[in-house]
N, C-alpha and C. Protein backbone atom coordinates (compact mmCIF):
# COMPACT_ATOMS: atom_id res chain seq x y z
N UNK A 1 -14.31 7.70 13.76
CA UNK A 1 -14.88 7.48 12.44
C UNK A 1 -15.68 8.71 12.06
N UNK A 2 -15.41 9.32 11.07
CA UNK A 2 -16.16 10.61 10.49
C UNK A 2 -17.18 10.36 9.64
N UNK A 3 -18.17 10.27 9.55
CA UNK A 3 -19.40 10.62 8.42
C UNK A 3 -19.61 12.06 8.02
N UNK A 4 -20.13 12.02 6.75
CA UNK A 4 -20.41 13.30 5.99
C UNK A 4 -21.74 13.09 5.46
N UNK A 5 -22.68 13.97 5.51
CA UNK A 5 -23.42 14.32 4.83
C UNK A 5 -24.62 13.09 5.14
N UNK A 6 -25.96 13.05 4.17
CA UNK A 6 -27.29 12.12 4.73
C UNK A 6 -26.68 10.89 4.13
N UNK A 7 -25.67 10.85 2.81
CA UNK A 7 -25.46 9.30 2.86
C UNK A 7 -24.46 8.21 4.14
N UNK A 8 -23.66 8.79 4.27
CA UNK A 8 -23.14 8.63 5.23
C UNK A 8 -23.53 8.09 6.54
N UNK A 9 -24.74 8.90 6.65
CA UNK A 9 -25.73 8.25 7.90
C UNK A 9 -26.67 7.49 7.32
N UNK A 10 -27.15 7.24 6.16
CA UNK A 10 -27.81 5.83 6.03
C UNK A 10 -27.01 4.92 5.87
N UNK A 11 -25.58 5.50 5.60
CA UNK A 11 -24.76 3.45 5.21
C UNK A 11 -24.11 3.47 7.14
N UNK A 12 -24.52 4.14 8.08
CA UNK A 12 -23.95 3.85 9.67
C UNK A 12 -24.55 2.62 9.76
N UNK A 13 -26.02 2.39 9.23
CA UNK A 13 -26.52 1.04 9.47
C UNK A 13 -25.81 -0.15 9.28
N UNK A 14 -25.30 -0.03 8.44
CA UNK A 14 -24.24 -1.24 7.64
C UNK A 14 -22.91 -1.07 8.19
N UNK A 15 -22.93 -0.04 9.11
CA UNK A 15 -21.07 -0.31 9.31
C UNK A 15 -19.66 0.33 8.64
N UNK A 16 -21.02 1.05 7.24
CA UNK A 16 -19.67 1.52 6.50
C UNK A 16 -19.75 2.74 6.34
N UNK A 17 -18.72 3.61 5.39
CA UNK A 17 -18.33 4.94 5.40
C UNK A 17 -18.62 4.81 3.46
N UNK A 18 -19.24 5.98 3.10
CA UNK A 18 -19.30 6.17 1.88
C UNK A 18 -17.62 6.84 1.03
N UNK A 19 -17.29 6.40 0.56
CA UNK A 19 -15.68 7.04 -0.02
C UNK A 19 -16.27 7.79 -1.10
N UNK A 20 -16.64 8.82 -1.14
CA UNK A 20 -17.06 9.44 -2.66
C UNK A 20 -15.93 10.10 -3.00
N UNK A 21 -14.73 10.29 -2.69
CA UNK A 21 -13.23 10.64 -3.09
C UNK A 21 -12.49 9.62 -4.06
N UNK A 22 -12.70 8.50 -3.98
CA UNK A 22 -12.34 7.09 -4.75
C UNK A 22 -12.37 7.45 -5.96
N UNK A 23 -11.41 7.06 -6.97
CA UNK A 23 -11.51 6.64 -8.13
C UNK A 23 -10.83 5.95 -9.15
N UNK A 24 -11.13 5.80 -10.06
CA UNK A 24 -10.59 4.21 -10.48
C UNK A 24 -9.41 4.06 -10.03
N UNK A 25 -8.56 2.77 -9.43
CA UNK A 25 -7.31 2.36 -9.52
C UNK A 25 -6.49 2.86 -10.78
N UNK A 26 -4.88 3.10 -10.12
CA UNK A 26 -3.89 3.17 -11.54
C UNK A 26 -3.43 2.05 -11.44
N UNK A 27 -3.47 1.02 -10.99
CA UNK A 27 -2.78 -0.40 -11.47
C UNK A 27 -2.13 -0.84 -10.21
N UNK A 28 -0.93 -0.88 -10.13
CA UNK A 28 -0.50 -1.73 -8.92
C UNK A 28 0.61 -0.58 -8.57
N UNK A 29 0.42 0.30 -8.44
CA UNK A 29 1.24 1.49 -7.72
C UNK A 29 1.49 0.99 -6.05
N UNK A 30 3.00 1.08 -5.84
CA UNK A 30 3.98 1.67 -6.27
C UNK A 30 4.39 1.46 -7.54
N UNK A 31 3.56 0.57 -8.29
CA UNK A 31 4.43 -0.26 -9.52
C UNK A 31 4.19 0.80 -10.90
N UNK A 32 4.47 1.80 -10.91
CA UNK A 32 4.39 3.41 -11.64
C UNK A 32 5.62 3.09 -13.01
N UNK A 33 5.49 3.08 -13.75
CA UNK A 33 6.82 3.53 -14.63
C UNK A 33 8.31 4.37 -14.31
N UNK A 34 9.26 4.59 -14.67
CA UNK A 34 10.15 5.30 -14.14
C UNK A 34 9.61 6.79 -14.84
N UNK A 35 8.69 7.12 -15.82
CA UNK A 35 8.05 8.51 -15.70
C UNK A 35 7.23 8.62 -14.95
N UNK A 36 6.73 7.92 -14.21
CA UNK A 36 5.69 8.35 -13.08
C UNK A 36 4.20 8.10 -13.52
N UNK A 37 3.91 7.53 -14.75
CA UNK A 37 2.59 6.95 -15.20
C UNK A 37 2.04 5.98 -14.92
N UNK A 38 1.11 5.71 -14.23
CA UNK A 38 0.75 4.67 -13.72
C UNK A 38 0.72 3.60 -14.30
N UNK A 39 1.06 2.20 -14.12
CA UNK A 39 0.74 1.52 -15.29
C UNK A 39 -0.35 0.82 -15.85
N UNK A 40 -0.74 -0.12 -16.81
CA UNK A 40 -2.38 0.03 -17.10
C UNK A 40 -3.11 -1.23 -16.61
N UNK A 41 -2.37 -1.53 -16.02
CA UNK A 41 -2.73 -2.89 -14.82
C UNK A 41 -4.35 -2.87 -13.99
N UNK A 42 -5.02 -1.39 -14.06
CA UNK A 42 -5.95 -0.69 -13.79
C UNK A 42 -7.31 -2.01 -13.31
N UNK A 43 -8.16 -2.24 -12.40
CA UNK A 43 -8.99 -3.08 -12.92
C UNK A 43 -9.81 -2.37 -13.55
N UNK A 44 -10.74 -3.24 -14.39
CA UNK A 44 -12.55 -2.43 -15.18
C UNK A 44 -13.11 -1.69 -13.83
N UNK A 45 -13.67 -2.85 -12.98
CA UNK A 45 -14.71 -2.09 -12.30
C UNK A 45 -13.98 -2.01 -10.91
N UNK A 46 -14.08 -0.68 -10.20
CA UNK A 46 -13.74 -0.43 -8.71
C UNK A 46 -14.79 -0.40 -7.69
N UNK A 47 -14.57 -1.08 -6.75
CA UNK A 47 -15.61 -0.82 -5.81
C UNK A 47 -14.71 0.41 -4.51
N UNK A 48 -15.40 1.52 -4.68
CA UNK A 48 -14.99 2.68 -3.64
C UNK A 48 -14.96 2.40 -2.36
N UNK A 49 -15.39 0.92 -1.78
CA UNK A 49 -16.06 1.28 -0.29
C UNK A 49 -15.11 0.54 0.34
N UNK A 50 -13.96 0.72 1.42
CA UNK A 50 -12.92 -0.56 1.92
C UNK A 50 -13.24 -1.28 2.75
N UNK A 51 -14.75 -0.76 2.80
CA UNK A 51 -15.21 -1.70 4.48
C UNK A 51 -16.26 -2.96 3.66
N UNK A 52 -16.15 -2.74 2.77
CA UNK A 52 -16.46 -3.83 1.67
C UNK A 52 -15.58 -5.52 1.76
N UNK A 53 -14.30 -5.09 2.28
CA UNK A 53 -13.15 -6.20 2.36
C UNK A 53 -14.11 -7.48 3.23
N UNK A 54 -14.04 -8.52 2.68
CA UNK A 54 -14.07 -9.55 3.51
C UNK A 54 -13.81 -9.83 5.13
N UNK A 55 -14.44 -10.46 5.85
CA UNK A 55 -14.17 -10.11 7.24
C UNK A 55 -12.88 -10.95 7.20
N UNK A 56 -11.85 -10.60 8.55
CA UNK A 56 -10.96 -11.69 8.53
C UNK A 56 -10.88 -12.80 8.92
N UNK A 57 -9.85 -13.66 8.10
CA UNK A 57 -9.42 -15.45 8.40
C UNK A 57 -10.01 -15.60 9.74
N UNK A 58 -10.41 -16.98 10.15
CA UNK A 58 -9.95 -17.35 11.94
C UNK A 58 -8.53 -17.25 12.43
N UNK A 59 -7.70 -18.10 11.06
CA UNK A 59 -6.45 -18.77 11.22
C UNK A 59 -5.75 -17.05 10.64
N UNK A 60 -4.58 -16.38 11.70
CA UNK A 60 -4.17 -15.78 11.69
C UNK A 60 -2.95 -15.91 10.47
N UNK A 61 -2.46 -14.70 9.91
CA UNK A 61 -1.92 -14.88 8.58
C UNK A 61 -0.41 -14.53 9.33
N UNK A 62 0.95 -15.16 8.76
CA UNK A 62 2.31 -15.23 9.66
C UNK A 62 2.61 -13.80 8.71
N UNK A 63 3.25 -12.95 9.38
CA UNK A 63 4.03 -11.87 9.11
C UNK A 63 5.43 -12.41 8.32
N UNK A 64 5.77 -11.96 7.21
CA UNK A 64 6.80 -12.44 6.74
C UNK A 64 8.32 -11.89 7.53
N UNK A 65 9.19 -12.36 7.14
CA UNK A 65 10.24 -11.16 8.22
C UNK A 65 11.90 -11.36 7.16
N UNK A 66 11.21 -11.44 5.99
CA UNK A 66 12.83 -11.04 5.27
C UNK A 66 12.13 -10.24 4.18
N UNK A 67 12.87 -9.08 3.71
CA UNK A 67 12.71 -8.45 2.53
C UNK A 67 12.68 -8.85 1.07
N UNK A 68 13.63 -9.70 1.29
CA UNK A 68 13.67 -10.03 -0.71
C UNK A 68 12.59 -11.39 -0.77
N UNK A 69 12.61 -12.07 0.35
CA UNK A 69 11.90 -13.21 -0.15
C UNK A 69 10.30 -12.97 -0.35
N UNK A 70 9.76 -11.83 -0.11
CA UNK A 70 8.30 -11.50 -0.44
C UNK A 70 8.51 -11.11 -1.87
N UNK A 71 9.40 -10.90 -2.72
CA UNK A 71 9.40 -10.22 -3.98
C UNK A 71 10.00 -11.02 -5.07
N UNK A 72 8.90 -10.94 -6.04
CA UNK A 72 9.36 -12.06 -7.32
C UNK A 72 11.04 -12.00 -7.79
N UNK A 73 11.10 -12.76 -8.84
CA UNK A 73 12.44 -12.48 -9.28
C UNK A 73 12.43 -11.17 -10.24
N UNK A 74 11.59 -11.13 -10.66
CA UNK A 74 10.73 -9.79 -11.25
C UNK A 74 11.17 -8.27 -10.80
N UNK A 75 10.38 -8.59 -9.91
CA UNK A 75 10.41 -6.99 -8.89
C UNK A 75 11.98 -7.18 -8.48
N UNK A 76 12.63 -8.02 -8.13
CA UNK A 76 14.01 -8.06 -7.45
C UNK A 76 14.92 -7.58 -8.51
N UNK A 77 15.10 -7.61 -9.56
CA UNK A 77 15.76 -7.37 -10.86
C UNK A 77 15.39 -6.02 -11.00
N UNK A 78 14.56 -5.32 -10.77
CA UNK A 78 13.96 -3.88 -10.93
C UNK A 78 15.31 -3.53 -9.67
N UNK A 79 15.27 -3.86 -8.46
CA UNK A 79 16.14 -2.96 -7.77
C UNK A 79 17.13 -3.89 -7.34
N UNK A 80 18.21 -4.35 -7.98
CA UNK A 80 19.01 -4.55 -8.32
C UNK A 80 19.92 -3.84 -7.64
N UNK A 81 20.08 -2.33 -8.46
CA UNK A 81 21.14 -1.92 -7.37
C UNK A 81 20.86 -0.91 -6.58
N UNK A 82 19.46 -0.99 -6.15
CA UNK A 82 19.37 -0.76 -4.76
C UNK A 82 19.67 -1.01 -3.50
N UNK A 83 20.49 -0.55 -2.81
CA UNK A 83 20.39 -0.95 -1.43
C UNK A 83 19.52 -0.93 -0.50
N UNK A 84 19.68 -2.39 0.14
CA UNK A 84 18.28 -2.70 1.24
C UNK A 84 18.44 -2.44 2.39
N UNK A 85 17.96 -1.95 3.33
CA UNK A 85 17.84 -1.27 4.82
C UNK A 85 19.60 -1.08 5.09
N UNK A 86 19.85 -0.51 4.61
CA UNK A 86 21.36 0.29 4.62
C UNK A 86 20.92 1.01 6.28
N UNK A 87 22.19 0.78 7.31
CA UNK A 87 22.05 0.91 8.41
C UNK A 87 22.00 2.56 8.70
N UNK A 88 22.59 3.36 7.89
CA UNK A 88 22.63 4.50 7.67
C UNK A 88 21.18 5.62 7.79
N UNK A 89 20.18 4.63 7.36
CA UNK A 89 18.86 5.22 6.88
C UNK A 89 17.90 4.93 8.30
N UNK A 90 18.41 4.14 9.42
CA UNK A 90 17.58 3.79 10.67
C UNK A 90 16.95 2.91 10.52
N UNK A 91 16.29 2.12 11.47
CA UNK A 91 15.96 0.60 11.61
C UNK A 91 15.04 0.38 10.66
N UNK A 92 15.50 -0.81 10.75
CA UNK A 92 14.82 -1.77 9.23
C UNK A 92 14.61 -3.59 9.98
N UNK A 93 14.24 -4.33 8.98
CA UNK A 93 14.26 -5.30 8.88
C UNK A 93 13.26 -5.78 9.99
N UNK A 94 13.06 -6.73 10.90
CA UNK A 94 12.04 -7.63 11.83
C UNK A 94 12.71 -6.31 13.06
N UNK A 95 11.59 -6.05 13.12
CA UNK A 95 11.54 -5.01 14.93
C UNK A 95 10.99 -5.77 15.56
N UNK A 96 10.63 -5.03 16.93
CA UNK A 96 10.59 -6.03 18.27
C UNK A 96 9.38 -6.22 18.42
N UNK A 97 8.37 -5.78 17.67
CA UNK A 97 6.64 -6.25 17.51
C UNK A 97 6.13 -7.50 16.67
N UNK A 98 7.37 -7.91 15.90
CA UNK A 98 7.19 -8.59 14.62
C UNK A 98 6.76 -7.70 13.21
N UNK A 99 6.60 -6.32 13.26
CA UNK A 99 6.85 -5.71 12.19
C UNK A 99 7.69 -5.98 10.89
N UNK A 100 7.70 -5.93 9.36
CA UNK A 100 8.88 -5.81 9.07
C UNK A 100 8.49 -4.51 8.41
N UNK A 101 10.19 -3.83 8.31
CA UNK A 101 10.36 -2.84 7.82
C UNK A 101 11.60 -2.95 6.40
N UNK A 102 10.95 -2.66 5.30
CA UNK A 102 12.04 -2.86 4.31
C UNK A 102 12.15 -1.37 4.00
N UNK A 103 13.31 -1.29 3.75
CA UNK A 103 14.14 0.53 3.34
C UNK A 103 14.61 0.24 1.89
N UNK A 104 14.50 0.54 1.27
CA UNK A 104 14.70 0.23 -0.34
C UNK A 104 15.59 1.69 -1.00
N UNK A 105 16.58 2.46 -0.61
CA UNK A 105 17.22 3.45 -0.52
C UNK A 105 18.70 3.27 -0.89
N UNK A 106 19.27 4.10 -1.33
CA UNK A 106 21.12 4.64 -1.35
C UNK A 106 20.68 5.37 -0.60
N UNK A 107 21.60 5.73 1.12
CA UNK A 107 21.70 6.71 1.99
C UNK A 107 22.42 7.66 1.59
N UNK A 108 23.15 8.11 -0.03
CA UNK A 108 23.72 9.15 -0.49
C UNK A 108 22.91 9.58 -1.39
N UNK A 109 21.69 9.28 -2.14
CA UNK A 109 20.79 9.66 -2.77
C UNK A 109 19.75 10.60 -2.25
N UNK A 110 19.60 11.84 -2.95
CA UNK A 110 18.75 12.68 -1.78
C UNK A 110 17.18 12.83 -2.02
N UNK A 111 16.31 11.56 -3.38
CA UNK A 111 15.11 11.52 -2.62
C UNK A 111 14.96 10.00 -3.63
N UNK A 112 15.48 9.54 -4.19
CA UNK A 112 15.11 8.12 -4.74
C UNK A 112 14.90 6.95 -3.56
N UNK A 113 13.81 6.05 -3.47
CA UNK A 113 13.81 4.92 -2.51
C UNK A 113 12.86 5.01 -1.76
N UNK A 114 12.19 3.34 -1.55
CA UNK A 114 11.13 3.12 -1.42
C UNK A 114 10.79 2.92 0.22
N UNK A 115 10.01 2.57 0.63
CA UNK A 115 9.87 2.36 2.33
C UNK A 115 8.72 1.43 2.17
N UNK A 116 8.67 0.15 3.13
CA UNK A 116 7.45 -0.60 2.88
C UNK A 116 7.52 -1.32 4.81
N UNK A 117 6.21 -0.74 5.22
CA UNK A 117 6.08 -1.45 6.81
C UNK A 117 5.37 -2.66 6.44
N UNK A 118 4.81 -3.93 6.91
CA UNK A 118 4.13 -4.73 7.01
C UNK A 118 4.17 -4.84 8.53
N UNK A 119 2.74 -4.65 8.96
CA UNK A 119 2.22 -5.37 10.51
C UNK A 119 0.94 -5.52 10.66
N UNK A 120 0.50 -6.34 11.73
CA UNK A 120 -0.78 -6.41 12.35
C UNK A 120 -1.80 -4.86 12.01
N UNK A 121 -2.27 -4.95 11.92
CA UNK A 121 -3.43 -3.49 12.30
C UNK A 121 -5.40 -4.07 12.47
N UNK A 122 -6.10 -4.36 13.24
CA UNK A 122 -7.23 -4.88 13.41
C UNK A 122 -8.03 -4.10 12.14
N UNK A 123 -9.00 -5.03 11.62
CA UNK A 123 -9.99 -4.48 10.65
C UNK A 123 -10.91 -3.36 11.12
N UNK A 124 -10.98 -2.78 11.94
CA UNK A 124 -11.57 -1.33 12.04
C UNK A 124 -10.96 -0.19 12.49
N UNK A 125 -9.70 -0.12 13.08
CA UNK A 125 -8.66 0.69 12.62
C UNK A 125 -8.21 0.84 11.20
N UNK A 126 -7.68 -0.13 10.54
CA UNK A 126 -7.45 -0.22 9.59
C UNK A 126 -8.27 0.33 8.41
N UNK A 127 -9.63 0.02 8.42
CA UNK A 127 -10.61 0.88 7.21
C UNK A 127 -10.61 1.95 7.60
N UNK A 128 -11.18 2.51 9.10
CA UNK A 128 -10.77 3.58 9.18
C UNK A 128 -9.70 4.30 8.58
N UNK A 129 -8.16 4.19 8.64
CA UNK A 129 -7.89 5.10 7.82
C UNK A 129 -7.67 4.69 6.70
N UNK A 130 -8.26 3.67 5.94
CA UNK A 130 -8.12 3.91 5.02
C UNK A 130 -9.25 4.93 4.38
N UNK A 131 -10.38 4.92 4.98
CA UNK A 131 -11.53 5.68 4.80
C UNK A 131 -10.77 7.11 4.49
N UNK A 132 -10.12 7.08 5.24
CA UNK A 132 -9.84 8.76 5.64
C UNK A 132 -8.54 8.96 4.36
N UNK A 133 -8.14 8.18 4.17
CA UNK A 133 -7.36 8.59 2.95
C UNK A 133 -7.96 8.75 1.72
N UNK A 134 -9.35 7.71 1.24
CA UNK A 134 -10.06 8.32 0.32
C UNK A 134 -10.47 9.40 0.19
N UNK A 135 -11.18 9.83 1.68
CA UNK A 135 -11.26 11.63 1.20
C UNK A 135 -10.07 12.40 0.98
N UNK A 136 -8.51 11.92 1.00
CA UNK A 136 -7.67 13.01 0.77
C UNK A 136 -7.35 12.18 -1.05
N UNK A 137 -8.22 11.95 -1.19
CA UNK A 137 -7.97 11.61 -2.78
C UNK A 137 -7.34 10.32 -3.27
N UNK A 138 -7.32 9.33 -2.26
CA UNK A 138 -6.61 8.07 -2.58
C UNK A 138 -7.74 7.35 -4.11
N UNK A 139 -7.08 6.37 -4.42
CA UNK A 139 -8.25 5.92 -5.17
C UNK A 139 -7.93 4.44 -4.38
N UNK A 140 -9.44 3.60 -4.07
CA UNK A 140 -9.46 2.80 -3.14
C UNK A 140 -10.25 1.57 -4.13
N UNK A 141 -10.00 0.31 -4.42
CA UNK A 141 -10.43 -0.69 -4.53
C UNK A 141 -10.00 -1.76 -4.21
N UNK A 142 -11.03 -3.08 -4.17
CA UNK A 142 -10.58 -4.28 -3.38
C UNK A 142 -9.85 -5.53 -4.14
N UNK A 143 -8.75 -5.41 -4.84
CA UNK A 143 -8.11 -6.70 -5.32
C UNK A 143 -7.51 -7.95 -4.26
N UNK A 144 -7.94 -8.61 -4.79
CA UNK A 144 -7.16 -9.79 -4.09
C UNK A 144 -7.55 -10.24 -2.54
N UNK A 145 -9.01 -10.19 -2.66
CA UNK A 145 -9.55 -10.34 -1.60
C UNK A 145 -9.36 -9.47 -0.20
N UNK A 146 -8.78 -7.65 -0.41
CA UNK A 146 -8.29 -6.88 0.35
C UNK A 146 -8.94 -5.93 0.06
N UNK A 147 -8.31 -4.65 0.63
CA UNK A 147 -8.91 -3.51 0.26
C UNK A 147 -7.51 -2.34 0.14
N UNK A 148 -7.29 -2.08 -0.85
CA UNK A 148 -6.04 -1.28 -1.50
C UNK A 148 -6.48 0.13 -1.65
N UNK A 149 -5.51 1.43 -1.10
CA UNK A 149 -6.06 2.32 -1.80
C UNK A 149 -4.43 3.06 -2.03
N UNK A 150 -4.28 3.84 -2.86
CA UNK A 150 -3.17 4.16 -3.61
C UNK A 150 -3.31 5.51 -4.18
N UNK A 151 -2.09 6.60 -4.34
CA UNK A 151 -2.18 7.71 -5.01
C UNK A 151 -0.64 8.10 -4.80
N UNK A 152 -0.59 8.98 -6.34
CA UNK A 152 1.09 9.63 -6.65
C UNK A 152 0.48 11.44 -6.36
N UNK A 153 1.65 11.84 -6.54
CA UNK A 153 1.95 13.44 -6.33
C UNK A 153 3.41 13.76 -7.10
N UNK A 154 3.49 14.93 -7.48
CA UNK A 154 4.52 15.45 -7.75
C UNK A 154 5.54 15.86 -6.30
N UNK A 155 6.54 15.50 -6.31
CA UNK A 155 7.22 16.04 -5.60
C UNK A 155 7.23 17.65 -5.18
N UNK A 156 7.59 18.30 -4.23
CA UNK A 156 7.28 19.28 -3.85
C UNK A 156 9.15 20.33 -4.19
N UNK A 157 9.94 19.13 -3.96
CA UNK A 157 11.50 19.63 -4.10
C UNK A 157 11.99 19.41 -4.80
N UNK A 158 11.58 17.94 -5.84
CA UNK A 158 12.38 17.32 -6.66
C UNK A 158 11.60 17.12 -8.13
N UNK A 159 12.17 17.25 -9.20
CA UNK A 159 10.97 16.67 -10.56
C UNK A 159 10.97 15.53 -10.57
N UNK A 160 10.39 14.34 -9.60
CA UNK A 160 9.86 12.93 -9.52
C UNK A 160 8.85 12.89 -8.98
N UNK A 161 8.44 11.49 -9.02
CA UNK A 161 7.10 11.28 -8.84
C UNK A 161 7.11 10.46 -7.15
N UNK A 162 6.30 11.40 -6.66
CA UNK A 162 6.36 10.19 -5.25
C UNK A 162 5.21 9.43 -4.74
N UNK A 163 4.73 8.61 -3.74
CA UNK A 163 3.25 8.22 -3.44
C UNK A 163 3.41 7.21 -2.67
N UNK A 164 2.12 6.81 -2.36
CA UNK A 164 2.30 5.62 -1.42
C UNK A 164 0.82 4.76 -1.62
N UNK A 165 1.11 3.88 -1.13
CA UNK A 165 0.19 2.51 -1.85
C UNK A 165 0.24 1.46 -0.10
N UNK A 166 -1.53 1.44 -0.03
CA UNK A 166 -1.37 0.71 1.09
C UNK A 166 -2.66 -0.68 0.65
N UNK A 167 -2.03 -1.67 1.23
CA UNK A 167 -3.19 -3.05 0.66
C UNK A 167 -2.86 -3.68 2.74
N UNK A 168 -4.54 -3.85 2.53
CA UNK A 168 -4.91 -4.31 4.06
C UNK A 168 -6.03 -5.63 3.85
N UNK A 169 -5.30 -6.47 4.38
CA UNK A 169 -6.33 -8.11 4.66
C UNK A 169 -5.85 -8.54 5.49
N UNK A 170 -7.09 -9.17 6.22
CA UNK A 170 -6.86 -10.56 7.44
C UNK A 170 -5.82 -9.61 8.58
N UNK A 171 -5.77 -8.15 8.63
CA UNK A 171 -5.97 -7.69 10.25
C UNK A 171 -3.68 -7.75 9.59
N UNK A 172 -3.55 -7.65 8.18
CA UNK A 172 -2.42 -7.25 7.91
C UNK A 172 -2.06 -6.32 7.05
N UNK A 173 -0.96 -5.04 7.38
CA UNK A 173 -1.37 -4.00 6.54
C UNK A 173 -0.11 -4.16 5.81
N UNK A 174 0.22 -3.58 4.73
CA UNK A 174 1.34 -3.47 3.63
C UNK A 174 1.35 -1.90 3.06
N UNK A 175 2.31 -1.28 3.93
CA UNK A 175 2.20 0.19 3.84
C UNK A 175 3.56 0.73 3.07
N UNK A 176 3.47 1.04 2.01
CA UNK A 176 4.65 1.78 1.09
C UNK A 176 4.68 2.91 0.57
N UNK A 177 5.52 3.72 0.81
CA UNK A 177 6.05 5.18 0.95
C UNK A 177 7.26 5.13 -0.19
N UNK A 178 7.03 5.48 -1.24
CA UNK A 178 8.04 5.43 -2.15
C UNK A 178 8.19 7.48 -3.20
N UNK A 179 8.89 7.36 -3.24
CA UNK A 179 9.72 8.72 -4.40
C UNK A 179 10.53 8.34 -5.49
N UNK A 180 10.54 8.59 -6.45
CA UNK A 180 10.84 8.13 -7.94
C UNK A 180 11.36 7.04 -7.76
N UNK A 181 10.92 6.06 -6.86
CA UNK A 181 11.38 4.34 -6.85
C UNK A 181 9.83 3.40 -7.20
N UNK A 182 9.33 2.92 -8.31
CA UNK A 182 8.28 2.59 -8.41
C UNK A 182 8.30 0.88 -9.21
N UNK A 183 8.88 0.08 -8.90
CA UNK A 183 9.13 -1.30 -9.19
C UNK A 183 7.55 -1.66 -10.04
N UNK A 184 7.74 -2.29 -11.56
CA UNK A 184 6.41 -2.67 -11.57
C UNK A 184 6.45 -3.89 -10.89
N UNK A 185 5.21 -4.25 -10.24
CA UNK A 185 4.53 -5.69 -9.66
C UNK A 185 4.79 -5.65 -8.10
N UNK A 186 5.17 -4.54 -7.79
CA UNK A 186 5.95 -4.53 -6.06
C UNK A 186 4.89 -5.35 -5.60
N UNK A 187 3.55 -4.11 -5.01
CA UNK A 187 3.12 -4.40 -3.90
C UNK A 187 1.97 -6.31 -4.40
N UNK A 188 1.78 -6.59 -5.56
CA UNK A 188 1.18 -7.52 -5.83
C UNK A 188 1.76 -8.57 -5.47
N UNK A 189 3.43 -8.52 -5.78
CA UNK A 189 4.44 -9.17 -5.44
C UNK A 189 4.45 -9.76 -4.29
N UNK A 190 4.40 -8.79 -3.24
CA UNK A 190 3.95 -8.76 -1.88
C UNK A 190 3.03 -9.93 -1.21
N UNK A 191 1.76 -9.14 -1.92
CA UNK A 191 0.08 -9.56 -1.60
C UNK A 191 0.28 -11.52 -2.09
N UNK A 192 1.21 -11.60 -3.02
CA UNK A 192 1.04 -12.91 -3.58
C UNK A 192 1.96 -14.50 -2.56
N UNK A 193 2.86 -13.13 -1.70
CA UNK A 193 4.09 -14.09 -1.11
C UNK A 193 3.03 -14.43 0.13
N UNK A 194 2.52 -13.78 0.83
CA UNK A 194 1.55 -13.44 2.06
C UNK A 194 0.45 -14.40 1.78
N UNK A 195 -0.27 -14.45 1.03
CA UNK A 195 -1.55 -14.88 0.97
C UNK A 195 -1.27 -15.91 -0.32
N UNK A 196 -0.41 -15.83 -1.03
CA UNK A 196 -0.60 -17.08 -2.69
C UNK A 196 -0.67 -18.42 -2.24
């Protein structure tokens, strides 16, 4: 765990890490427009801090282990004709930890398609990096009784938009790695099948 600076060491008392990198949410990214604008789903007020999240459940939360059934009819109609963990692209679906791994890709497409892990990760690993992604510029707030932090980039090879969007509760993480594939309502989609 890294601290910076004298605030930092007065919030050690409390347990937490100051995120002064945070800033407002863009909405529910991956759920971006197909130009890459975030959409305005935004909340009013953000709270910067992820160690803010609620401690976790007693009653452990079940890992889901199919891809489409975490996603509305909504988000499913967005990728349509996407192909799902196409064997081509390397393992997907329930691994041998209880992980799931959804691949959201054409294996002939050379950067469209999304990547989304869901697994276990304990609540102080877990803030940890999320901590550590606020200082690389994530913007971090807590919807839905979690702690989300999210950010896009321009591609480095391609003119699309790429990024990744991670939401962590109850000691479960929802980690998505996407490039000009940005479904609106994905990861809420998600958060709602898990916990609604």
């Amino acid at each position: 765990m890294r601290l910076h600076g004298g605030v930092g060491a007065a919030l050690l008392g409390a347990g937490l890490i100051l995120l002064t990198a945070c800033t407002p949410g863009t909405g529910d990214a991956p759920d971006t427009g197909e130009n890459g604008r975030p959409s305005a789903s935004a909340p009013a007020s953000v709270d910067p801090d992820p160690r803010s999240t609620p401690a976790p459940t007693s009653t452990p939360v079940a890992l889901p282990t199919d891809c489409k059934t975490i996603l509305s009819g909504d988000v499913l109609a967005q990728l349509k004709d996407v192909p799902l963990n196409d064997p081509a692209l390397g393992e997907s679906g329930v691994l041998d930890d209880g992980t799931l791994l959804c691949v959201w890709a054409d294996p002939h497409a050379d950067t469209t398609g999304l990547t989304t892990r869901i697994e276990r990760m304990p609540r102080g690993e877990a803030l940890d990096m999320l901590s550590s992604l606020a200082e690389e510029g994530f913007s971090c707030y807590t919807p839905d009784g979690g702690t989300r932090c999210e950010k896009t980039w321009k591609s480095e090879q391609y003119p699309v938009t790429d990024g990744r969007t991670l939401f962590w509760r109850d000691d479960v993480l929802i980690d998505t790695n996407y490039s000009n594939l940005a479904p609106q309502g994905y990861t809420a989609s998600i958060v709602a099948a898990i916990w609604g």
